[in-house]
N, C-alpha and C. Protein backbone atom coordinates (compact mmCIF):
# COMPACT_ATOMS: atom_id res chain seq x y z
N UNK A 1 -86.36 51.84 120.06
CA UNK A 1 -87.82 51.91 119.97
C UNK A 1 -88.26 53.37 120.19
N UNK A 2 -89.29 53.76 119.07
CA UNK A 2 -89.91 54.86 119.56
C UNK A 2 -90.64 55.85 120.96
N UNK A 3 -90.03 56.77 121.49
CA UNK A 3 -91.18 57.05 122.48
C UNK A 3 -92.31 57.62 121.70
N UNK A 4 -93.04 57.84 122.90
CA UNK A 4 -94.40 58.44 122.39
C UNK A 4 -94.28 59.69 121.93
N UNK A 5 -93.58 60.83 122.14
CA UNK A 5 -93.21 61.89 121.36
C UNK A 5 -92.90 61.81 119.61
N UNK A 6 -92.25 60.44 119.97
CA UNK A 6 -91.62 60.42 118.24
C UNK A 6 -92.58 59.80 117.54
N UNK A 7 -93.66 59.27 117.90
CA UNK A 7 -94.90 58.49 117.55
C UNK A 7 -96.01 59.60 116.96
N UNK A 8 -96.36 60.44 117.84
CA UNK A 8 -96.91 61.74 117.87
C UNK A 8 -96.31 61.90 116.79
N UNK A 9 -95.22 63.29 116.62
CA UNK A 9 -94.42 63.71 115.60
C UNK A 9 -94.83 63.01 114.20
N UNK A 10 -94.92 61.47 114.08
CA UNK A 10 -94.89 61.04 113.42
C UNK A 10 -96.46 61.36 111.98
N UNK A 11 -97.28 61.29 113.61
CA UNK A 11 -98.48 61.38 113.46
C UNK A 11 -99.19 62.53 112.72
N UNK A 12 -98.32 63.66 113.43
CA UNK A 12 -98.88 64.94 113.57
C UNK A 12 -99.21 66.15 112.18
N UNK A 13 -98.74 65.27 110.94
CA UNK A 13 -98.80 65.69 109.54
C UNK A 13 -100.44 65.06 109.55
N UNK A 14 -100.39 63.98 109.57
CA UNK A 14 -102.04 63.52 109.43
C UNK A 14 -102.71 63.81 110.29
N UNK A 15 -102.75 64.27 111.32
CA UNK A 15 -103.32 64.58 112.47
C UNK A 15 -104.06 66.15 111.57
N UNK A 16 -103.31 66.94 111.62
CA UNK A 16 -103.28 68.23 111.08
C UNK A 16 -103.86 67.89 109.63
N UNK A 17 -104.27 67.01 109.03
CA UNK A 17 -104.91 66.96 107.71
C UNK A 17 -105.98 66.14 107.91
N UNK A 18 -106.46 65.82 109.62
CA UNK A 18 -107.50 65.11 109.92
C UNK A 18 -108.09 64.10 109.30
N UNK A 19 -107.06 63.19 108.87
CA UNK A 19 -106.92 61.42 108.16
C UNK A 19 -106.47 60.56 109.06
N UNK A 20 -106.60 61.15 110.57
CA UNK A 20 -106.34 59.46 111.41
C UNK A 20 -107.29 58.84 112.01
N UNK A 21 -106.90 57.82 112.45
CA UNK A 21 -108.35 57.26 112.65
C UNK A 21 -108.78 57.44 114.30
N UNK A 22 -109.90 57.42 114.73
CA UNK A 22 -110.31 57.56 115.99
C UNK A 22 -109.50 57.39 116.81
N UNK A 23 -108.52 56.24 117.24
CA UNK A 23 -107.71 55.48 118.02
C UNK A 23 -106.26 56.88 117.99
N UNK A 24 -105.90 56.54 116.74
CA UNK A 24 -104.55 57.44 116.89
C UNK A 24 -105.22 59.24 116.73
N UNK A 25 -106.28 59.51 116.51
CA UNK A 25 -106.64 60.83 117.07
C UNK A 25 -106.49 60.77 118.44
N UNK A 26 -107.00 60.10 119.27
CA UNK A 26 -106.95 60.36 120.50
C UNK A 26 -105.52 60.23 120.81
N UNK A 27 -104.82 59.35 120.40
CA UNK A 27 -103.70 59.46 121.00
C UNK A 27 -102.97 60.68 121.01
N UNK A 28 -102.95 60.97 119.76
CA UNK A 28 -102.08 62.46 119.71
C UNK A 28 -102.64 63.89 120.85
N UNK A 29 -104.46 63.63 120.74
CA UNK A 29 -104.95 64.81 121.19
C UNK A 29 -104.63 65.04 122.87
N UNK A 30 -104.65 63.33 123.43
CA UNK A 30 -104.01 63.33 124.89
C UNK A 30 -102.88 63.83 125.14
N UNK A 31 -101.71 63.67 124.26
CA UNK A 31 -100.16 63.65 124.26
C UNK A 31 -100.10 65.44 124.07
N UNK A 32 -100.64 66.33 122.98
CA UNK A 32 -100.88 67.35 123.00
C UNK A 32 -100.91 67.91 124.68
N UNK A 33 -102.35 67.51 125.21
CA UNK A 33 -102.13 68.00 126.64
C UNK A 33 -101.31 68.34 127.17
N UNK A 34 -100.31 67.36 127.08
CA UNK A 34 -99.36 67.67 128.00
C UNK A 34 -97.52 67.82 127.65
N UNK A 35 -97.55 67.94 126.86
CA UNK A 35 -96.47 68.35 125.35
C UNK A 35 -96.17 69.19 125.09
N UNK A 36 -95.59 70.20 125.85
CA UNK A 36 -95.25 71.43 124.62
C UNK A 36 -94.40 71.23 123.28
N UNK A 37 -93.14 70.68 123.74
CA UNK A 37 -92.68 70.38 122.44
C UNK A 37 -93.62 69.70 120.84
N UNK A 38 -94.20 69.06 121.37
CA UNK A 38 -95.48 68.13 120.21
C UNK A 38 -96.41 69.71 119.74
N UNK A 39 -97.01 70.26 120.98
CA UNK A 39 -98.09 70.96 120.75
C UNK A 39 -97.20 72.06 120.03
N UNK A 40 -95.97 72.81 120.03
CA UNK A 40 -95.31 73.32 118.98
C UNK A 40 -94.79 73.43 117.49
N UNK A 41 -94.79 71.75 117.78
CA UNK A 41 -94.24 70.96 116.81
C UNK A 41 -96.07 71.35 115.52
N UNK A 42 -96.56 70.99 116.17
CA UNK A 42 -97.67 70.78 115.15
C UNK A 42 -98.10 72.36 114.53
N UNK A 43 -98.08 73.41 116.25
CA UNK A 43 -98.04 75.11 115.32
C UNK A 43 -97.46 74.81 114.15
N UNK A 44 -96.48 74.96 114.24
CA UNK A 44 -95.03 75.06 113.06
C UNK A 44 -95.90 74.03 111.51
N UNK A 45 -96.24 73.23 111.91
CA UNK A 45 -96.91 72.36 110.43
C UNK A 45 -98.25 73.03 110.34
N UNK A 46 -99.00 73.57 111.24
CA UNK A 46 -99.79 74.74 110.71
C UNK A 46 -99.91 76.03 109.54
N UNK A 47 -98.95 76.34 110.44
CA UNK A 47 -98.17 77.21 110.30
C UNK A 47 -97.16 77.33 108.45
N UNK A 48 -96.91 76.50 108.37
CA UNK A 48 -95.85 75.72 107.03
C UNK A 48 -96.98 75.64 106.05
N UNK A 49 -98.38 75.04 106.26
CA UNK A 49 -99.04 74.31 105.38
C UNK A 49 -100.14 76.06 104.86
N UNK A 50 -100.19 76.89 106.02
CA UNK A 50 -100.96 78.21 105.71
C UNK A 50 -100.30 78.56 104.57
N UNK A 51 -98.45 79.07 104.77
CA UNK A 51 -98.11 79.39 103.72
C UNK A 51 -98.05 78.87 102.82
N UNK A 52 -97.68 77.57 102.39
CA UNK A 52 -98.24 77.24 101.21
C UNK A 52 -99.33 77.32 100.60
N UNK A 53 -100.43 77.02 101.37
CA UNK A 53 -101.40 77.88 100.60
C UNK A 53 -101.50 78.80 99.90
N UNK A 54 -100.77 79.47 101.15
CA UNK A 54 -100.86 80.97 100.57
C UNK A 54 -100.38 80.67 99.21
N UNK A 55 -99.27 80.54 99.25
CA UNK A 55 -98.54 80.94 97.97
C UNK A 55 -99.14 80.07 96.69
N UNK A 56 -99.68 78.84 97.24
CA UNK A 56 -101.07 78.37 96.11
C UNK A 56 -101.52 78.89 95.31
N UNK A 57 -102.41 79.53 96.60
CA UNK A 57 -103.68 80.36 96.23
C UNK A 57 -103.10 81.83 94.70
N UNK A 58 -101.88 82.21 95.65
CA UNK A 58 -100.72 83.59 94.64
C UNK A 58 -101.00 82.59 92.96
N UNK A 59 -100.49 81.95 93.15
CA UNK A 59 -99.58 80.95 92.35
C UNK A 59 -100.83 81.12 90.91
N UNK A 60 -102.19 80.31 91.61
CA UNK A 60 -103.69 80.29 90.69
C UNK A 60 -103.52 81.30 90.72
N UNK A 61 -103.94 82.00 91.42
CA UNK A 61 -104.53 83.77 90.84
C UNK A 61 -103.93 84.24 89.97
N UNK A 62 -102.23 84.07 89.47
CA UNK A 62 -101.23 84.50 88.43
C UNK A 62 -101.81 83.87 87.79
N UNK A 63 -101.71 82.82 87.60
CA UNK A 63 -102.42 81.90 86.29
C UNK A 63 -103.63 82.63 85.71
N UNK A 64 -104.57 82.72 86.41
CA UNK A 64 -105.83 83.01 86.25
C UNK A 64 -106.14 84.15 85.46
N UNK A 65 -105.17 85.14 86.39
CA UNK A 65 -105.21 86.90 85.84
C UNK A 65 -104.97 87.01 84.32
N UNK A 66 -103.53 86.03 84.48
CA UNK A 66 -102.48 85.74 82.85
C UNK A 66 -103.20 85.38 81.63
N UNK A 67 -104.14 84.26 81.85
CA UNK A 67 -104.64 83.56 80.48
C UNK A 67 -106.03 84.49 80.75
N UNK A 68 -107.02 85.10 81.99
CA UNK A 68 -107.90 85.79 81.51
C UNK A 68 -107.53 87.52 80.78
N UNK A 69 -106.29 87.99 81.06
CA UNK A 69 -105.57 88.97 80.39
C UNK A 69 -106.15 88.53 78.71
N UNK A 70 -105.03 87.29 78.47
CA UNK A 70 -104.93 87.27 77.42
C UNK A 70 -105.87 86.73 76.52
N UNK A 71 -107.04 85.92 77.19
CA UNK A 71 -108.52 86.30 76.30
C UNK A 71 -109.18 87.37 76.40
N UNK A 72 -108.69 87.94 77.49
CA UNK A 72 -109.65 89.99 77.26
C UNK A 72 -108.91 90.37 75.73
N UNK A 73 -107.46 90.57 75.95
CA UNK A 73 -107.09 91.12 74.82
C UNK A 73 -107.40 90.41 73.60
N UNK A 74 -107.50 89.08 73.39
CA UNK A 74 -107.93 88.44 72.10
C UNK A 74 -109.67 88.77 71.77
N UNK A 75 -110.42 88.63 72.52
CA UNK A 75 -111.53 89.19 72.54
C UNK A 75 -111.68 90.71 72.09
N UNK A 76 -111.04 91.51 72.77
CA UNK A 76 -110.40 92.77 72.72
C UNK A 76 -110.54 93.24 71.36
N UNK A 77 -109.53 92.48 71.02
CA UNK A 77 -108.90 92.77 69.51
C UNK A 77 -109.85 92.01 68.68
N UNK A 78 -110.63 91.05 68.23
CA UNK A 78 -111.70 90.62 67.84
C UNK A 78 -112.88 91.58 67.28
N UNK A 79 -113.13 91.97 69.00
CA UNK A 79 -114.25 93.47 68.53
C UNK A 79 -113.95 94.50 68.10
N UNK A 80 -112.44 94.54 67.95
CA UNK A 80 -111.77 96.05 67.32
C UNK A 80 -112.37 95.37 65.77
N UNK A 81 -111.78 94.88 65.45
CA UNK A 81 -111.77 94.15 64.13
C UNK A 81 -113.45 94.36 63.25
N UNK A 82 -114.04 93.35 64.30
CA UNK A 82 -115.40 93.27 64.05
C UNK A 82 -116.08 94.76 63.55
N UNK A 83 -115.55 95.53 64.47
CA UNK A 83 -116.17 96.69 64.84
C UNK A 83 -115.64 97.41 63.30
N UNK A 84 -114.15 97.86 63.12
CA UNK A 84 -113.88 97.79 61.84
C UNK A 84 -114.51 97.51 60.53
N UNK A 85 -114.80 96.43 60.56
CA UNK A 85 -115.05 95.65 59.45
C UNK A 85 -116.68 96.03 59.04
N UNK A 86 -117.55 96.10 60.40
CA UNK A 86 -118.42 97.00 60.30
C UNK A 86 -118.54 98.52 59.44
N UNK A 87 -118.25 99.34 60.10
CA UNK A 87 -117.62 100.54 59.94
C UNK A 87 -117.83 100.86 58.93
N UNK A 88 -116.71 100.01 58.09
CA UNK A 88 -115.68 99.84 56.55
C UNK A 88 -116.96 99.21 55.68
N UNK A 89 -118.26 98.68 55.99
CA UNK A 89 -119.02 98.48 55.01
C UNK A 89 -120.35 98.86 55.16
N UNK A 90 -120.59 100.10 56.07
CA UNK A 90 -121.46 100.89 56.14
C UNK A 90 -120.86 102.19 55.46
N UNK A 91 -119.72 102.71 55.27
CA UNK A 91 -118.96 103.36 54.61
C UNK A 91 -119.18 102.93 53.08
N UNK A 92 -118.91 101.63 52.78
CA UNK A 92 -118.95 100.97 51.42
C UNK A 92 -120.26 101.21 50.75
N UNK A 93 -121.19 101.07 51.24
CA UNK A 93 -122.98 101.24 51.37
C UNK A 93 -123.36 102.64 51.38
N UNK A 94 -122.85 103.22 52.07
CA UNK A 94 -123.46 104.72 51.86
C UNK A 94 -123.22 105.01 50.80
N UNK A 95 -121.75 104.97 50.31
CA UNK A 95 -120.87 105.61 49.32
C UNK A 95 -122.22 104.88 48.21
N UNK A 96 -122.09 103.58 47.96
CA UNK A 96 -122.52 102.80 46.80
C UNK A 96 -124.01 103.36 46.75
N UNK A 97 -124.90 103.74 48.01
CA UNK A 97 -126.26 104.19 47.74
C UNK A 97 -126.10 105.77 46.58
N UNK A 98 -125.16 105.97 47.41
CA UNK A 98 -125.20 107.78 46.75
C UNK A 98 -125.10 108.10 45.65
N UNK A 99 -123.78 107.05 45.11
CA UNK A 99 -123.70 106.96 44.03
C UNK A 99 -124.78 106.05 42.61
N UNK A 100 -125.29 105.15 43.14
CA UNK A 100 -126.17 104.39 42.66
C UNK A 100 -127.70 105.16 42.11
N UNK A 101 -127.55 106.33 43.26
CA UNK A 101 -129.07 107.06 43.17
C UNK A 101 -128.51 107.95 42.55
N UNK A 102 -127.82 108.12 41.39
CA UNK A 102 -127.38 109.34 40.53
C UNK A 102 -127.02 108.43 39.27
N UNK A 103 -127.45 109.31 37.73
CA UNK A 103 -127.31 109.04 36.23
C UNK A 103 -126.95 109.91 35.64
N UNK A 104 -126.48 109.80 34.94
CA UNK A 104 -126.01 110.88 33.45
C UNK A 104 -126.60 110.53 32.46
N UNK A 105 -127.53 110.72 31.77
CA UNK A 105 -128.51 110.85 30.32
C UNK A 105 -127.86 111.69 29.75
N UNK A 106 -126.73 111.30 28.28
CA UNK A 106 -126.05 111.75 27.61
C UNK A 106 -126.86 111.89 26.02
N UNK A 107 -127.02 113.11 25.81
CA UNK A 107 -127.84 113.52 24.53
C UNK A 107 -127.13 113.60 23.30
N UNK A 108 -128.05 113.32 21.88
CA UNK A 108 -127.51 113.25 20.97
C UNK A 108 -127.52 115.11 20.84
N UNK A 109 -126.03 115.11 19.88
CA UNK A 109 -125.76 116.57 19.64
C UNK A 109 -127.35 117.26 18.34
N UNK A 110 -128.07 116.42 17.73
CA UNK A 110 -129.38 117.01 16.86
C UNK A 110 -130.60 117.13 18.04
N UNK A 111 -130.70 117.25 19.19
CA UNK A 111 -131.67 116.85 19.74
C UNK A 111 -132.18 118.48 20.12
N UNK A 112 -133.58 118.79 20.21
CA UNK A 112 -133.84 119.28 20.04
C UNK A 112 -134.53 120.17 21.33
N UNK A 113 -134.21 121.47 22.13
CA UNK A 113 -134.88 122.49 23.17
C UNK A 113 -135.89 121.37 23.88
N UNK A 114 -137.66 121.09 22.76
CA UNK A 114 -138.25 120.54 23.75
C UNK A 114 -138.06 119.35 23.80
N UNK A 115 -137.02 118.45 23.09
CA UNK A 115 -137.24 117.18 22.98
C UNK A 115 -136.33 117.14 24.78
N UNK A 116 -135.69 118.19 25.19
CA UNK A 116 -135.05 117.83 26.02
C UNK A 116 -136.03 118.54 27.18
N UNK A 117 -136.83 119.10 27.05
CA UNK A 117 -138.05 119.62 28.04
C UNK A 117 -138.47 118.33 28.31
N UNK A 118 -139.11 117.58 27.39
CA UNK A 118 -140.12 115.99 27.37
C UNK A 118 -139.00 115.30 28.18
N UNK A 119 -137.89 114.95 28.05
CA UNK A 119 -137.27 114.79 29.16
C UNK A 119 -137.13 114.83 30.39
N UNK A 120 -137.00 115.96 31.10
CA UNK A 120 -137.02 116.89 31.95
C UNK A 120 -138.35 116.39 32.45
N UNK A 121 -139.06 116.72 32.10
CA UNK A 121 -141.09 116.69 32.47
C UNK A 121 -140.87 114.88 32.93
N UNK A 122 -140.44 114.17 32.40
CA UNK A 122 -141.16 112.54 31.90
C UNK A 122 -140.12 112.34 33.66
N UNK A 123 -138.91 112.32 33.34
CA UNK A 123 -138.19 112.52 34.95
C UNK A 123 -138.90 112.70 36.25
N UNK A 124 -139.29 114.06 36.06
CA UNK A 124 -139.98 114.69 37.03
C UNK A 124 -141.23 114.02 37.50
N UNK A 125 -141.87 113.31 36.77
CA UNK A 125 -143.15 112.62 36.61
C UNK A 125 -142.75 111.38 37.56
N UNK A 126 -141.91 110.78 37.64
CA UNK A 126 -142.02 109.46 38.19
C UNK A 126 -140.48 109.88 39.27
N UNK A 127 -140.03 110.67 39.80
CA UNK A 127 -139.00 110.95 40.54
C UNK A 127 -139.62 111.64 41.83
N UNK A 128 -139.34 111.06 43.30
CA UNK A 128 -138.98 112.30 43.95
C UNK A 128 -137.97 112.55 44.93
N UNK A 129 -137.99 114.14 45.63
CA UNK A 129 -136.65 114.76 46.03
C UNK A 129 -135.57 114.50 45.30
N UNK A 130 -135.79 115.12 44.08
CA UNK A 130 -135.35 115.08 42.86
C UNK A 130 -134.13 116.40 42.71
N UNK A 131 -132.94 116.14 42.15
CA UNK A 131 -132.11 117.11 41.91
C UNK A 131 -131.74 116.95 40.47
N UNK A 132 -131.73 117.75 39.73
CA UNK A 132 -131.68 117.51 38.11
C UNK A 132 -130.81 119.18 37.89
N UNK A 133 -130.23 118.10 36.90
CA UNK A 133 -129.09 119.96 36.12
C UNK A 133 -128.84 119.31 35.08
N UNK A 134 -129.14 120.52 33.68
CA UNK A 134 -128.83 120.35 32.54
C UNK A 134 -127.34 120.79 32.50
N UNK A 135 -126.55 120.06 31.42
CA UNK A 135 -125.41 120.24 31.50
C UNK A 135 -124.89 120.70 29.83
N UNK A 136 -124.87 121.52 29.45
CA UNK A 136 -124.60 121.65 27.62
C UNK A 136 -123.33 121.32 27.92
N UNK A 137 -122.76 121.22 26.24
CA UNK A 137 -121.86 120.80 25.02
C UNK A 137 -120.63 121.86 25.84
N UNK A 138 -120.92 123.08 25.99
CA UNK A 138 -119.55 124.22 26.50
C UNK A 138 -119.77 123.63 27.80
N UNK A 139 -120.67 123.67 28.54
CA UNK A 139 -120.59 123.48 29.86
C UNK A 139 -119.75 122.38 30.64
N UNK A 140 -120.01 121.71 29.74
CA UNK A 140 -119.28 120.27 29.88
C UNK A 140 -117.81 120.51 29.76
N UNK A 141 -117.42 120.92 28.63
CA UNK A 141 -116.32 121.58 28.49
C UNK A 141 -115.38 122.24 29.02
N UNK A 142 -115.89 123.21 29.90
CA UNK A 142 -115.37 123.86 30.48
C UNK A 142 -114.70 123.25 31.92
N UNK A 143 -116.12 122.07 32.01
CA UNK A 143 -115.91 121.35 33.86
C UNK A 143 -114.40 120.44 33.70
N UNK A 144 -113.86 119.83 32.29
CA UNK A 144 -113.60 119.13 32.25
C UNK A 144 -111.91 119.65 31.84
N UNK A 145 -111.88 120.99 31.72
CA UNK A 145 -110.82 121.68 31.52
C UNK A 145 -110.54 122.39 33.06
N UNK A 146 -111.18 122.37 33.65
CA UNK A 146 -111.04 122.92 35.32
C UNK A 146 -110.60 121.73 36.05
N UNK A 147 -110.83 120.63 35.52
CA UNK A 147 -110.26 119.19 35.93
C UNK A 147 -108.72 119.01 35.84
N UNK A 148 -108.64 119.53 34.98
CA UNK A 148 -107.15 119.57 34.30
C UNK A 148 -106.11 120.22 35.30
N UNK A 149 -106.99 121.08 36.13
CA UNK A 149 -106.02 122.15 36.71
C UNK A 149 -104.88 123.23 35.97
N UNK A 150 -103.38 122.45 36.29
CA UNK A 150 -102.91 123.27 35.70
C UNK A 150 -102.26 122.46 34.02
N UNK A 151 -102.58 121.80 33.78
CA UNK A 151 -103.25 121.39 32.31
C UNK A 151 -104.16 121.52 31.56
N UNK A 152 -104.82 122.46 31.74
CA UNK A 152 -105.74 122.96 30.93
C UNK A 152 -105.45 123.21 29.40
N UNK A 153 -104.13 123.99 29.03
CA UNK A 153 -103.96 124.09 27.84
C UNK A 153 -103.72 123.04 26.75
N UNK A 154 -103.98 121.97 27.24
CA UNK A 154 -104.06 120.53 26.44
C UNK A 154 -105.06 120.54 25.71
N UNK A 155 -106.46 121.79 26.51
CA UNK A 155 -107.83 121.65 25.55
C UNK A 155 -107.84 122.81 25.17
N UNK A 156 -106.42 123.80 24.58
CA UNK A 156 -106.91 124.77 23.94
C UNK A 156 -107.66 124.72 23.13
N UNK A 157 -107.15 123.59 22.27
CA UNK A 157 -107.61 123.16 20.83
C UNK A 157 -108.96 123.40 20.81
N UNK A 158 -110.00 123.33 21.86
CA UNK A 158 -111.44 122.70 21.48
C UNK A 158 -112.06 124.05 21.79
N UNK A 159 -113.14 123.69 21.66
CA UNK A 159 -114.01 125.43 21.52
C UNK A 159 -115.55 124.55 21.35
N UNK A 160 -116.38 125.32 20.96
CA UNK A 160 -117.95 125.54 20.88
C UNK A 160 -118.00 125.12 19.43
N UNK A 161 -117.24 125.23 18.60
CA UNK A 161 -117.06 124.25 16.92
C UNK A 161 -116.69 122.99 16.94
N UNK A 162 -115.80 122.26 17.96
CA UNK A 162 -115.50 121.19 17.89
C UNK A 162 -115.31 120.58 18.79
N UNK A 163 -116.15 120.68 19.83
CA UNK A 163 -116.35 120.49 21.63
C UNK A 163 -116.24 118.71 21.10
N UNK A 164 -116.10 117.86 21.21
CA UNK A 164 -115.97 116.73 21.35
C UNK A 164 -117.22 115.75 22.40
N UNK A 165 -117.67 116.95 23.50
CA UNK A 165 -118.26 116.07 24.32
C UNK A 165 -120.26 115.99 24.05
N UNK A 166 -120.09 115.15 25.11
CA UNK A 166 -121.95 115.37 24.81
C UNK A 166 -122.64 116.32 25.77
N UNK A 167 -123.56 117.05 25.67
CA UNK A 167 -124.53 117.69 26.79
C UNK A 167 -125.48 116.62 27.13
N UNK A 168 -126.05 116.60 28.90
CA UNK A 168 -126.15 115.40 29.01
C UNK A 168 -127.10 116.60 30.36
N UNK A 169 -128.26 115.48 31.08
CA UNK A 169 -128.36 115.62 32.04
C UNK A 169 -128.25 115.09 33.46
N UNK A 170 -127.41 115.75 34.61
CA UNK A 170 -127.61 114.99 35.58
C UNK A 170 -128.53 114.95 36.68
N UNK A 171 -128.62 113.67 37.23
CA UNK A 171 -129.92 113.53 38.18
C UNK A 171 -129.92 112.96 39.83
N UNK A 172 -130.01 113.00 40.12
CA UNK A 172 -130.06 112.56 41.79
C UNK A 172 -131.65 112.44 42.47
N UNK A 173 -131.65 111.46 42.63
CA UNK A 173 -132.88 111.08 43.03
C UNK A 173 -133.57 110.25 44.38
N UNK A 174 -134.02 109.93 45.13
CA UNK A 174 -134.33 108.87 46.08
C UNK A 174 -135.47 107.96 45.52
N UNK A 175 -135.81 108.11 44.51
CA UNK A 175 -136.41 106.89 43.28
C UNK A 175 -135.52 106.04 42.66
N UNK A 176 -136.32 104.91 42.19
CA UNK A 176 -134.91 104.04 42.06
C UNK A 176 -134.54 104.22 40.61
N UNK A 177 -133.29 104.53 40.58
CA UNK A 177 -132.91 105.11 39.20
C UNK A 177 -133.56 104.31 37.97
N UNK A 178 -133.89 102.82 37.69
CA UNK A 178 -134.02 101.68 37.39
C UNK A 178 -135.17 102.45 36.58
N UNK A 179 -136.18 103.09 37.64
CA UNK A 179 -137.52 103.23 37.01
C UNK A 179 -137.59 104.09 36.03
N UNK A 180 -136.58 104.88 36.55
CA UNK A 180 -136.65 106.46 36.04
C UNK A 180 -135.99 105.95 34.15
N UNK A 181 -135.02 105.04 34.15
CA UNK A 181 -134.22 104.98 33.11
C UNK A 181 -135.21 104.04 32.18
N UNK A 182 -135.82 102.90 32.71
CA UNK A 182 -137.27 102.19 31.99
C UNK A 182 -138.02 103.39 31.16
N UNK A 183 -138.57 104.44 31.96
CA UNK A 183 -139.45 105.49 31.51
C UNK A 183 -138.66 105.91 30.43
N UNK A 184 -137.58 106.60 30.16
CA UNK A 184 -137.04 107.40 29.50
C UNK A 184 -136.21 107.19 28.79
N UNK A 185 -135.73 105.47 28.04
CA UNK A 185 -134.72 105.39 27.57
C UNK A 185 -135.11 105.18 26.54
N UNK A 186 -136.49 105.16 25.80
CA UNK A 186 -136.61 105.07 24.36
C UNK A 186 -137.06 106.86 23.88
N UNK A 187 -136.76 107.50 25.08
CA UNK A 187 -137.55 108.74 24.25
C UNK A 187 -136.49 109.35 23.16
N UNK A 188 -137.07 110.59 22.52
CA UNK A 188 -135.99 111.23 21.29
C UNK A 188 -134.90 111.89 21.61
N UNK A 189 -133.99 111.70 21.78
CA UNK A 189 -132.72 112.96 21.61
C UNK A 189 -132.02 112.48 22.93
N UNK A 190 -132.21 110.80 23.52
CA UNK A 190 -131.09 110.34 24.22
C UNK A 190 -130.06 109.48 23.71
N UNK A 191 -129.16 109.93 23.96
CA UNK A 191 -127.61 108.78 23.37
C UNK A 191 -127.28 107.66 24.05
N UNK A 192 -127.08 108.03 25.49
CA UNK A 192 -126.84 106.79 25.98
C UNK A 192 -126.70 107.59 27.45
N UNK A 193 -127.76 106.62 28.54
CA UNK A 193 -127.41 106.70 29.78
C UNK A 193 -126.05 105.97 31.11
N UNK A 194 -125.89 106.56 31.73
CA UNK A 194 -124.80 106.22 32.43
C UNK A 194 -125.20 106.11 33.86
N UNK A 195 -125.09 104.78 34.37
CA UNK A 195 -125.84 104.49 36.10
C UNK A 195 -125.01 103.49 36.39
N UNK A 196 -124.59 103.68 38.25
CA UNK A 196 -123.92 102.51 38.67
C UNK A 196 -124.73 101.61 39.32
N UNK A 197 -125.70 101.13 39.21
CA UNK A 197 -126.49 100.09 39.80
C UNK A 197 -126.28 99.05 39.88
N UNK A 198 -125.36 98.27 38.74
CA UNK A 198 -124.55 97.01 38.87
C UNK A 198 -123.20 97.13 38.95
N UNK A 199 -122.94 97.99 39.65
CA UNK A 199 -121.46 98.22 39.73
C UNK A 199 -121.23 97.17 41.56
N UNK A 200 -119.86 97.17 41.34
CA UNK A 200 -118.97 96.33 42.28
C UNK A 200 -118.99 97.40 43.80
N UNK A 201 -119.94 97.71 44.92
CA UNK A 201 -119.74 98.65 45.95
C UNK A 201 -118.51 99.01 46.74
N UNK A 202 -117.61 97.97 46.67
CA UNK A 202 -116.19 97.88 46.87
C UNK A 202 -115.60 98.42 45.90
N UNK A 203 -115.08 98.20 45.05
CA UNK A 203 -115.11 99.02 43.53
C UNK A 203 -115.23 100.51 43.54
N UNK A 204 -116.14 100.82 43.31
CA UNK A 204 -116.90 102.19 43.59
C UNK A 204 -116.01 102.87 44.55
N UNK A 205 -116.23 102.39 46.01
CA UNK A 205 -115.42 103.02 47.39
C UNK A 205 -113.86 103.19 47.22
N UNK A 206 -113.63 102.21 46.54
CA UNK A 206 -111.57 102.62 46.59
C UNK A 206 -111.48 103.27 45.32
N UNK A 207 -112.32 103.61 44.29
CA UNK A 207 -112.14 104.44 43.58
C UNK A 207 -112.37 105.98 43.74
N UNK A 208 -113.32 106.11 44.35
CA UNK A 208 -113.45 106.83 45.22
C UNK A 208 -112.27 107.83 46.35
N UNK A 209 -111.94 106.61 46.76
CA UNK A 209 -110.40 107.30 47.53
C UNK A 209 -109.51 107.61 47.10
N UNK A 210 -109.08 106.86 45.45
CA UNK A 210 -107.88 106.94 44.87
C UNK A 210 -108.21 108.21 43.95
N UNK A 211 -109.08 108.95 44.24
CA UNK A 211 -109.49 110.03 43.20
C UNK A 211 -108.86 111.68 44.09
């Protein structure tokens, strides 16, 4: 049969997790009195149950640190992305404005000094912060043989008798090209205008790079 020590002992896990009932609380808390061995006994399960905690408590916090690590970095990397992707189509947009707000009005080779003044004037009329350059038949020529680099002599052949290209004017504008080309595309001595306004802005940009 049990003594009261081994009764205690028995006790002293629930005692220490304060689940006994009135009756066997008291019993233990009397026996304590006068017990060292008991009243040791129970330090020690104090004592046992702190560190586990402890190491609990370690245990969550690894957890915790680990998977909130690894939604910082997924998050992380998210807004890199985002941020990117941004970036990359305010880049796409500038490029496509810049280019969009610029035409080439390519002239017929009979056209005539003022027919290309009335031009010039009719532009100016409905444009502003306006940049405009006439471009002649050699002029053209020449830009397009400086292109060449060190191939140039591919266009010995051509000259001011048999220039191949058109004189044309170019324009840059912060008007919307749209209007400018409405105004001016039935007048005399134009061939054919050239505008990217329905062009692909993606398109545009990697061509752009690959140039």
């Amino acid at each position: 049969m049990k003594n009261e020590c081994d009764i205690v002992k028995d006790l002293l896990f629930s005692y220490n997790d304060g689940v006994l009932s009135s009756a066997s609380k008291e019993l233990v808390e009397n026996h304590l009195k006068t017990c060292e061995n008991c009243k040791n006994a129970l330090e020690e399960i104090k004592s046992e149950n702190e560190k586990r905690k402890a190491v609990k408590e370690i245990d969550i916090f690894k957890y915790v640190k680990r998977n909130l690590t690894k939604k910082n970095i997924i998050i992380l990397i998210g807004l890199i992305v985002l941020l990117l992707i941004i970036m990359f189509n305010i880049l796409v947009f500038k490029n496509y404005n810049e280019i969009a707000s610029t035409a080439e009005i390519y002239l017929k080779d009979d056209i005539t000094e003022e027919q290309v003044e009335n031009i010039k004037n009719k532009i100016i009329e409905v444009s502003e912060n306006l940049e405009l350059e006439y471009v002649s038949k050699d002029k053209a020529l020449e830009r397009l043989k400086n292109n060449f680099n060190d191939n140039q002599n591919l266009l010995d052949g051509y000259n001011s008798q048999n220039n191949p290209l058109q004189a044309s004017i170019a324009i840059k504008t912060n008007t919307n090209i749209q209007t400018i080309i409405d105004n001016i595309q039935n007048m005399p001595g134009i061939s054919n205008i050239k505008t990217h306004i329905n062009c692909n802005p993606y398109e545009l940009f990697i061509s752009k790079l690959m140039q």
